[in-house]
PDB file of N, CA and C in Angstrom:
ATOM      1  N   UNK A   1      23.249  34.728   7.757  1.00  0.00           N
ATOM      2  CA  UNK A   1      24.468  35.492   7.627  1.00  0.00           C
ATOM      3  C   UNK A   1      25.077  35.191   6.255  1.00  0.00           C
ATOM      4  N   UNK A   2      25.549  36.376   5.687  1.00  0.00           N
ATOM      5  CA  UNK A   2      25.729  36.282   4.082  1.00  0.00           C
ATOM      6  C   UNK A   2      27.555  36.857   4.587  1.00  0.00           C
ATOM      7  N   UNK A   3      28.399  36.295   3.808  1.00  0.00           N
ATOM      8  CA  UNK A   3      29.819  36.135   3.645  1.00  0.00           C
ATOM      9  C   UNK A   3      30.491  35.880   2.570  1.00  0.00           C
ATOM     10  N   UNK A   4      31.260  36.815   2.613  1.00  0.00           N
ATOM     11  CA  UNK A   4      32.386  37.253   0.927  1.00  0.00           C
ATOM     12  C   UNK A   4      33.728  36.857   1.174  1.00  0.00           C
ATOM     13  N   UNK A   5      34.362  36.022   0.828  1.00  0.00           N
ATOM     14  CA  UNK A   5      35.777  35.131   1.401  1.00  0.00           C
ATOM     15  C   UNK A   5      36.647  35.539  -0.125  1.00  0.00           C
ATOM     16  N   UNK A   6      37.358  36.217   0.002  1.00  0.00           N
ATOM     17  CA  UNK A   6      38.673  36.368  -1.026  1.00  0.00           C
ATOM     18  C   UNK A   6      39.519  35.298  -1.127  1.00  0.00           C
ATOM     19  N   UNK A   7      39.368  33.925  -1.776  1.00  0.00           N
ATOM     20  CA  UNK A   7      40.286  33.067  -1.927  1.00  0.00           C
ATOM     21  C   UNK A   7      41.647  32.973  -1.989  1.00  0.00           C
ATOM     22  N   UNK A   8      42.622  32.431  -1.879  1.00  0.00           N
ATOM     23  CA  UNK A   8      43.865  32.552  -1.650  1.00  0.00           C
ATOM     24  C   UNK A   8      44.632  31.195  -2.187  1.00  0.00           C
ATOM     25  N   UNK A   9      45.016  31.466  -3.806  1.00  0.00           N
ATOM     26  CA  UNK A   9      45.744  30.043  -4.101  1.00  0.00           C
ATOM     27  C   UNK A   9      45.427  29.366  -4.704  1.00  0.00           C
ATOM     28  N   UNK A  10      44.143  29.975  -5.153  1.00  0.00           N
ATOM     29  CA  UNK A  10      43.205  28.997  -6.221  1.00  0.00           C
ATOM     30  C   UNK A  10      42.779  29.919  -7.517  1.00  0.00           C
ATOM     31  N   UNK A  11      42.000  28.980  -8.347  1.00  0.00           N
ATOM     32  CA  UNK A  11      41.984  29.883  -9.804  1.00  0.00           C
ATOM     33  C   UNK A  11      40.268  30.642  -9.327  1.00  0.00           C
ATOM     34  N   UNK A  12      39.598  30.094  -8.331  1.00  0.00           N
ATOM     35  CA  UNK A  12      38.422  30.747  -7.905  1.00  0.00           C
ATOM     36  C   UNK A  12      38.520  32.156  -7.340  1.00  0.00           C
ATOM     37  N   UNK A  13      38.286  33.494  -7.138  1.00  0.00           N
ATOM     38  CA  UNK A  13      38.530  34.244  -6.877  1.00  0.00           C
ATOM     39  C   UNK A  13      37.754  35.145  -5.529  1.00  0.00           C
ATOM     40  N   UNK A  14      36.625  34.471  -5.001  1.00  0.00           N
ATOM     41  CA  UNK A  14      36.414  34.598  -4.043  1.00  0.00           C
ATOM     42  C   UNK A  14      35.015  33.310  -3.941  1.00  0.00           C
ATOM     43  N   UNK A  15      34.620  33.219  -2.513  1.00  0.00           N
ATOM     44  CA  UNK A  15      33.337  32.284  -2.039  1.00  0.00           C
ATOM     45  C   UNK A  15      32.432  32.740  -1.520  1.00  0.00           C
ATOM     46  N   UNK A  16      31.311  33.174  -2.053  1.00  0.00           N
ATOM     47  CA  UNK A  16      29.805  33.676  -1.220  1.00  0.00           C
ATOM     48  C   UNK A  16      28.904  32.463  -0.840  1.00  0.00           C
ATOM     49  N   UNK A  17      29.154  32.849   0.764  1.00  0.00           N
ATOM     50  CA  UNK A  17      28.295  31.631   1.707  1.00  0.00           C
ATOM     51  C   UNK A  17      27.124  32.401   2.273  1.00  0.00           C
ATOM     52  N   UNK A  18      26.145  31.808   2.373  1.00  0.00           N
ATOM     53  CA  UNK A  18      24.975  31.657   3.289  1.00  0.00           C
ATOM     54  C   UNK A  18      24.991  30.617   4.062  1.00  0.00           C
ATOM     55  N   UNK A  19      24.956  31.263   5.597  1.00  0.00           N
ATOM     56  CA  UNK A  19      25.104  30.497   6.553  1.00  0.00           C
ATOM     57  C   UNK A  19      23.619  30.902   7.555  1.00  0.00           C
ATOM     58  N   UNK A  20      22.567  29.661   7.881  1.00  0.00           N
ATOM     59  CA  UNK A  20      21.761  29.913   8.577  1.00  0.00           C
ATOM     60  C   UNK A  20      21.971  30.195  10.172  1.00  0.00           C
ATOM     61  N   UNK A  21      21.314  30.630  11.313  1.00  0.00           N
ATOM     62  CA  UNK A  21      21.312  30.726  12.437  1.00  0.00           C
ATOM     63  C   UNK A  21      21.814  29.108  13.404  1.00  0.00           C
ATOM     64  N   UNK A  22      21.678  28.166  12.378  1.00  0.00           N
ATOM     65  CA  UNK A  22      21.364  26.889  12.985  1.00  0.00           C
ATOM     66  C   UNK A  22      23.189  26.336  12.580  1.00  0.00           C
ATOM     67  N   UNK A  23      23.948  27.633  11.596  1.00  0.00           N
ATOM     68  CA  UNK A  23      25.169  27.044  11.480  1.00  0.00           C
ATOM     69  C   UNK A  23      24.832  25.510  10.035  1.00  0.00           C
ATOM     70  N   UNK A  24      23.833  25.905   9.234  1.00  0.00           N
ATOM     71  CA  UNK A  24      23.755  25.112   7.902  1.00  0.00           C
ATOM     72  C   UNK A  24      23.699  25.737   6.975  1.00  0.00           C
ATOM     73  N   UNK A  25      24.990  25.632   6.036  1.00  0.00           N
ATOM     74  CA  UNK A  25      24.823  26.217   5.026  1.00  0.00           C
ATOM     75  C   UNK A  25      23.668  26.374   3.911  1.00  0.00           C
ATOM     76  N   UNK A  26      23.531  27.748   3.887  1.00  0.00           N
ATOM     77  CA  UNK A  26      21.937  27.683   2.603  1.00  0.00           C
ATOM     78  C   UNK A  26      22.453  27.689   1.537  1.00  0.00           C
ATOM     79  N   UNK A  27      23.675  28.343   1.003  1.00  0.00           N
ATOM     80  CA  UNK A  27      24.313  28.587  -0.501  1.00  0.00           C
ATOM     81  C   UNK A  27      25.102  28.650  -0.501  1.00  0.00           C
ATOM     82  N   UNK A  28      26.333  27.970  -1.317  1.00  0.00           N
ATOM     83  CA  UNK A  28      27.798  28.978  -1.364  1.00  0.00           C
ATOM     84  C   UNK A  28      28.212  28.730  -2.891  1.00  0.00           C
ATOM     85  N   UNK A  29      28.626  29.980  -3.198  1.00  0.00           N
ATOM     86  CA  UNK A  29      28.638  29.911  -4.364  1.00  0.00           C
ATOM     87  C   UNK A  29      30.173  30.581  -4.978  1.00  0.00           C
ATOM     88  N   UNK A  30      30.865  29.799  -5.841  1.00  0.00           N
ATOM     89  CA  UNK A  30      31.998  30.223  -5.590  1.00  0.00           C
ATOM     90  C   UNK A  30      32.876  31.539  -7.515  1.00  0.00           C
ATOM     91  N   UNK A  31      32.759  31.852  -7.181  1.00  0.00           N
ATOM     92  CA  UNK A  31      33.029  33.040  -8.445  1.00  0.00           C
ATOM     93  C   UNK A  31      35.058  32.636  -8.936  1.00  0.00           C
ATOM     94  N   UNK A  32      34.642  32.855 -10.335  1.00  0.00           N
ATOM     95  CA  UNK A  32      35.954  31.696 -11.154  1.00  0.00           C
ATOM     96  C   UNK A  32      36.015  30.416 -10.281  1.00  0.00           C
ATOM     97  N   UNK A  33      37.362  29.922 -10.779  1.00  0.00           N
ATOM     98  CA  UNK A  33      37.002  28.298 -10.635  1.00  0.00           C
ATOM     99  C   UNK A  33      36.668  27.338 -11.567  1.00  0.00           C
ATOM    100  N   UNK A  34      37.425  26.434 -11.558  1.00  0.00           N
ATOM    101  CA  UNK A  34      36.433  25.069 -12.425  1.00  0.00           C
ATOM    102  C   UNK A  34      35.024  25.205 -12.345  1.00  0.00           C
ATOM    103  N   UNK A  35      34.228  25.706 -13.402  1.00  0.00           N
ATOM    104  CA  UNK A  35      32.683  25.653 -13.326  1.00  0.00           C
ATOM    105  C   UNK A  35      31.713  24.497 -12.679  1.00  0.00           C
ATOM    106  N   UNK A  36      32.546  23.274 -13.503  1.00  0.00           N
ATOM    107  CA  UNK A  36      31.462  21.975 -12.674  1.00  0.00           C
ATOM    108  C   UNK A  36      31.827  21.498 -11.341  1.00  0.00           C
ATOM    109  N   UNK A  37      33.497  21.917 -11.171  1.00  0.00           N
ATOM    110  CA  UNK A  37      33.517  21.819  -9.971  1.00  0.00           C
ATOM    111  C   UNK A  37      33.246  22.284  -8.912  1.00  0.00           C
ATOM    112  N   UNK A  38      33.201  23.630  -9.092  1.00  0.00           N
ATOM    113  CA  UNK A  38      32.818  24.778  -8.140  1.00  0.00           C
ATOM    114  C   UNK A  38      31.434  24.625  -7.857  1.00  0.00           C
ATOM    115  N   UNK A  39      30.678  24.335  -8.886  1.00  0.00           N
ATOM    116  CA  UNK A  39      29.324  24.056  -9.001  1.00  0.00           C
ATOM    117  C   UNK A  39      28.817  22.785  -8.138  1.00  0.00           C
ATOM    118  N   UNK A  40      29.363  21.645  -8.661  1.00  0.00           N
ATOM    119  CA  UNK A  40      29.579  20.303  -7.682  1.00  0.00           C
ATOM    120  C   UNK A  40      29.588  20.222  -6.222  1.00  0.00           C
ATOM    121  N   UNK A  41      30.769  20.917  -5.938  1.00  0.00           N
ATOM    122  CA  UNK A  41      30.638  21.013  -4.342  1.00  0.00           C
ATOM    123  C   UNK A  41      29.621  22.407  -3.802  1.00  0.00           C
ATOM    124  N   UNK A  42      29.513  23.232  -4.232  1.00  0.00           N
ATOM    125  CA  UNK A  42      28.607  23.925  -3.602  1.00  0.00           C
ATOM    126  C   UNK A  42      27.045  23.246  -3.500  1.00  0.00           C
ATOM    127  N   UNK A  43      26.642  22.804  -4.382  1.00  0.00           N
ATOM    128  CA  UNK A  43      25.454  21.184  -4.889  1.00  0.00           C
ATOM    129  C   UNK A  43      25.739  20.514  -3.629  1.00  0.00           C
ATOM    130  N   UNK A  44      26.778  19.903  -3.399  1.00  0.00           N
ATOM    131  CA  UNK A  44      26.803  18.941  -1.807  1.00  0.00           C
ATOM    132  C   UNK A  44      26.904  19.394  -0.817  1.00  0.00           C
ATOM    133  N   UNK A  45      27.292  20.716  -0.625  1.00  0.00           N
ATOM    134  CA  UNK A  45      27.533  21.229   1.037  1.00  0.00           C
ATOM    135  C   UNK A  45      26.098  22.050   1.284  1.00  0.00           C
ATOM    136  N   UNK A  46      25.107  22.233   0.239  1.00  0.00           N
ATOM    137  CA  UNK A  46      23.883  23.156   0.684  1.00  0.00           C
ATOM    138  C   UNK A  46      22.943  21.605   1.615  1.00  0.00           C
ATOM    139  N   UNK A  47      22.858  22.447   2.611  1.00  0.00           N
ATOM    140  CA  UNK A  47      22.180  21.767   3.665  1.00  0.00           C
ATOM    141  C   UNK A  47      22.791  21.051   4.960  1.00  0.00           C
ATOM    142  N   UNK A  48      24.183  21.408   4.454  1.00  0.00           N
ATOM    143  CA  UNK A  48      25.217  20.292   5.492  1.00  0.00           C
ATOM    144  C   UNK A  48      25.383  21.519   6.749  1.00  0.00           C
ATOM    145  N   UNK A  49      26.090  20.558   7.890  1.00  0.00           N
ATOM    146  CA  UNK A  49      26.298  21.648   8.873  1.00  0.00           C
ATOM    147  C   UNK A  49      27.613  22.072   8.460  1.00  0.00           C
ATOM    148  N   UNK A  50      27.968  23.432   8.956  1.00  0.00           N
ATOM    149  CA  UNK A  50      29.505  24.197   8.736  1.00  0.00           C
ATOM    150  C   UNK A  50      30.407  23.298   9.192  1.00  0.00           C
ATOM    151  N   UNK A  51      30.360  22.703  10.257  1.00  0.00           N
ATOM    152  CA  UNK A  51      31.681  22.108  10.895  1.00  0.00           C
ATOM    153  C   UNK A  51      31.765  20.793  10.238  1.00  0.00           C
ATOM    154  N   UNK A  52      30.839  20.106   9.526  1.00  0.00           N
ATOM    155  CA  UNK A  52      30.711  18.318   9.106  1.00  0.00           C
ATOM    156  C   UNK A  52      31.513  19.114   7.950  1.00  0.00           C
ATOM    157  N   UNK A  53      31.097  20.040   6.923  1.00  0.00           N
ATOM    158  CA  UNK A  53      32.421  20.408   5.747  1.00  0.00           C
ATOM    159  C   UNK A  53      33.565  20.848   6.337  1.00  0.00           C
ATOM    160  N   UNK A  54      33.733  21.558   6.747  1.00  0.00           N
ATOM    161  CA  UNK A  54      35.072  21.952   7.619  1.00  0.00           C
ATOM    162  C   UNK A  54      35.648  20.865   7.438  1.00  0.00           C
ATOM    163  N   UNK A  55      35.434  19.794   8.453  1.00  0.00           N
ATOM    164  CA  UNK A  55      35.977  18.729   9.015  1.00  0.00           C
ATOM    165  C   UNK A  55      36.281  17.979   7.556  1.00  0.00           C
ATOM    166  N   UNK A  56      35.668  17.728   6.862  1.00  0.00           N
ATOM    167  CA  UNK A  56      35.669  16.641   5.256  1.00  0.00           C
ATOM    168  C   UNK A  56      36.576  17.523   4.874  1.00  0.00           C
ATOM    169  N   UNK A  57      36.842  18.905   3.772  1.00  0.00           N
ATOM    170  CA  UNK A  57      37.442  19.519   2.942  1.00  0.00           C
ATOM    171  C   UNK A  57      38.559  20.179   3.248  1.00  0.00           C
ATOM    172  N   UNK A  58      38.978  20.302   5.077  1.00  0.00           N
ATOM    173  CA  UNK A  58      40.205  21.213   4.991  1.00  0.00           C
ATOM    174  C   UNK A  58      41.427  19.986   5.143  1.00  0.00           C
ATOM    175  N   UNK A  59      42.172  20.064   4.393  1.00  0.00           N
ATOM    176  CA  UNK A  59      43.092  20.101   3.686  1.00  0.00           C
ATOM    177  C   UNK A  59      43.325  19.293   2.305  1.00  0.00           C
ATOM    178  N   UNK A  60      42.311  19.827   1.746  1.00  0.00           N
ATOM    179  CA  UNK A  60      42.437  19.021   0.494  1.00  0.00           C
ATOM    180  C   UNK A  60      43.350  19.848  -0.508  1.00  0.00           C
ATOM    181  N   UNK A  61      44.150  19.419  -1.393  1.00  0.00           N
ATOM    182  CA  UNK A  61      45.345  20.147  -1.872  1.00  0.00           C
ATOM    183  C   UNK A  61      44.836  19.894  -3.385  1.00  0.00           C
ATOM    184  N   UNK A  62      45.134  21.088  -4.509  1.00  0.00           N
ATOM    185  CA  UNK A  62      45.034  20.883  -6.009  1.00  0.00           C
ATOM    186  C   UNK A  62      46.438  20.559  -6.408  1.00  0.00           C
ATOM    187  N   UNK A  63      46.990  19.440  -7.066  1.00  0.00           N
ATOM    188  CA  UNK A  63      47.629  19.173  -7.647  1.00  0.00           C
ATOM    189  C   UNK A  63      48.907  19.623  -7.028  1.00  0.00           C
ATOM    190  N   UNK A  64      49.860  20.591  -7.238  1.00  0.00           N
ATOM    191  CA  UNK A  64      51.151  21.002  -6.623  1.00  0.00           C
ATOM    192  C   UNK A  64      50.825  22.065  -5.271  1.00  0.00           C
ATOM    193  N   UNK A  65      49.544  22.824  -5.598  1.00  0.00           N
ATOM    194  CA  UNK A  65      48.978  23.681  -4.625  1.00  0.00           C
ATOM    195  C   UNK A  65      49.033  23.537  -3.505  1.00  0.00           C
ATOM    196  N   UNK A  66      49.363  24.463  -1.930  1.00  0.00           N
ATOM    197  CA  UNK A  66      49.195  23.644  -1.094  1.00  0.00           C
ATOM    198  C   UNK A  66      47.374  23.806  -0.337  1.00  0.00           C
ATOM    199  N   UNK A  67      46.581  24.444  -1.549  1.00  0.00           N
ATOM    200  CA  UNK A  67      44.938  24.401  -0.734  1.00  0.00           C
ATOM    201  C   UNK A  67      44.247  24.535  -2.009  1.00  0.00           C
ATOM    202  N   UNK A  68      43.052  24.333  -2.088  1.00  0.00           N
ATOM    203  CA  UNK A  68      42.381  24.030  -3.224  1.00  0.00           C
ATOM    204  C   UNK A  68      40.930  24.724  -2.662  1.00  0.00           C
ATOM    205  N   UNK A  69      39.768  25.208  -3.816  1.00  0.00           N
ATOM    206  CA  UNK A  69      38.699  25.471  -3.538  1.00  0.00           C
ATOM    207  C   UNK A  69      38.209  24.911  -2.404  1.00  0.00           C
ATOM    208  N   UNK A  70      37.786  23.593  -2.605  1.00  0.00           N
ATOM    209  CA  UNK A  70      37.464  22.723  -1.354  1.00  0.00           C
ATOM    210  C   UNK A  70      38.114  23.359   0.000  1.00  0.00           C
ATOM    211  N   UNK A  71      39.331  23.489   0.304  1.00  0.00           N
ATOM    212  CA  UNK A  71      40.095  23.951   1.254  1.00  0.00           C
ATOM    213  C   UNK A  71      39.680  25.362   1.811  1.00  0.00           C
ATOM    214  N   UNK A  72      39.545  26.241   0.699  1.00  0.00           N
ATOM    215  CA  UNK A  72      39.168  27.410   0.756  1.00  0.00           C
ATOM    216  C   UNK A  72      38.291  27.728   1.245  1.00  0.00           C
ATOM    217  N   UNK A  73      37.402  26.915   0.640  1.00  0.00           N
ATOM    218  CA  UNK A  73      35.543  26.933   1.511  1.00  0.00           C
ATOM    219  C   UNK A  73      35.442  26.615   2.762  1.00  0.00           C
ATOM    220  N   UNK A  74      36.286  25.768   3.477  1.00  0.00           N
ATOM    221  CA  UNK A  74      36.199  25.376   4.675  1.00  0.00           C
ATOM    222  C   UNK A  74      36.958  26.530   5.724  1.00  0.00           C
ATOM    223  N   UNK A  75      38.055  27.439   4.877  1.00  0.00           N
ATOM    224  CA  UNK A  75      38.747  28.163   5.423  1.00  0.00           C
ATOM    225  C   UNK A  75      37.545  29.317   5.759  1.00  0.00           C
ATOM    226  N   UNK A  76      36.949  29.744   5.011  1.00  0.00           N
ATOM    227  CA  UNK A  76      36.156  30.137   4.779  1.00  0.00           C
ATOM    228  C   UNK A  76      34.979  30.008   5.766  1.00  0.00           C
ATOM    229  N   UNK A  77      34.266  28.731   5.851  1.00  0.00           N
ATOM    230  CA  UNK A  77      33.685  28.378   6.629  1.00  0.00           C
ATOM    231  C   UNK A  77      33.849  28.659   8.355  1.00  0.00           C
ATOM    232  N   UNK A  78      35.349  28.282   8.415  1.00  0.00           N
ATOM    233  CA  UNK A  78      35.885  28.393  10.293  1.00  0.00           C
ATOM    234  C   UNK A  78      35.988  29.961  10.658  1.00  0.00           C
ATOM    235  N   UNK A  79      36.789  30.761   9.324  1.00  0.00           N
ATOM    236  CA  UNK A  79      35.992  32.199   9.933  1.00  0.00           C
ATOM    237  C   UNK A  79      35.127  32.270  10.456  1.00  0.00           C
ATOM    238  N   UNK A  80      33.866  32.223   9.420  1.00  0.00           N
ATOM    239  CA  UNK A  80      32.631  32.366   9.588  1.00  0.00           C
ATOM    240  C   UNK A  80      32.292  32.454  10.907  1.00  0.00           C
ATOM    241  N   UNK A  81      32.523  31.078  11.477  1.00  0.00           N
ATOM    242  CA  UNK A  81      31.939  29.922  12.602  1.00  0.00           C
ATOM    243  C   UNK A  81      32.383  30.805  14.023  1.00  0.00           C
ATOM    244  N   UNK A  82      33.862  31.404  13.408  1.00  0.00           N
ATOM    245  CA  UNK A  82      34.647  32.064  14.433  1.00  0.00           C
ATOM    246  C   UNK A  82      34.301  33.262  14.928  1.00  0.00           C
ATOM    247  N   UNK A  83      33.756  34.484  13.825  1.00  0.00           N
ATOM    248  CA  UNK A  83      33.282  35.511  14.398  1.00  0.00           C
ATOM    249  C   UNK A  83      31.635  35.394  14.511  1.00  0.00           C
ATOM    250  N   UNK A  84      31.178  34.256  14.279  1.00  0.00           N
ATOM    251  CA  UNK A  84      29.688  34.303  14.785  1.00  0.00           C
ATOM    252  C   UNK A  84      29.039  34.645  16.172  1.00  0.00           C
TER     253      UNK A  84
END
């Protein structure tokens, strides 16, 4: 299952996930954004299960922000999980 998440709050502007049948992410790749960061965490969550990131990244906050990429992806993620 392939998924297009419109970010909300961050300088990234949306998150394309690949999510396998088994609920493990194959790719997510996140468009604007800090490059190495965006890059970074999508690098650590390929292979993880949806809910072990969920659980690690939601509520991680950027600086005054109250949600950050990280956050986003996981927001992102519980959709997913939700209309599966």
């Amino acid at each position: 299952m392939t998924y297009t998440y419109k970010t909300k709050g961050t300088c990234a502007s949306a998150i394309e996930i690949e999510l396998n049948d088994n609920g493990i992410i194959e790719n997510a790749r996140f468009i604007g954004g800090c490059n190495g960061n965006t890059k970074g965490i999508s690098a650590l969550v390929k292979g993880m299960k949806a809910q072990d990131v969920i659980e690690r990244l939601s509520g991680i906050r950027c600086g005054f922000k109250p949600t950050s990429c990280p956050d986003q992806l996981a927001t992102a993620l519980r959709k997913m999980t939700e209309e599966k």
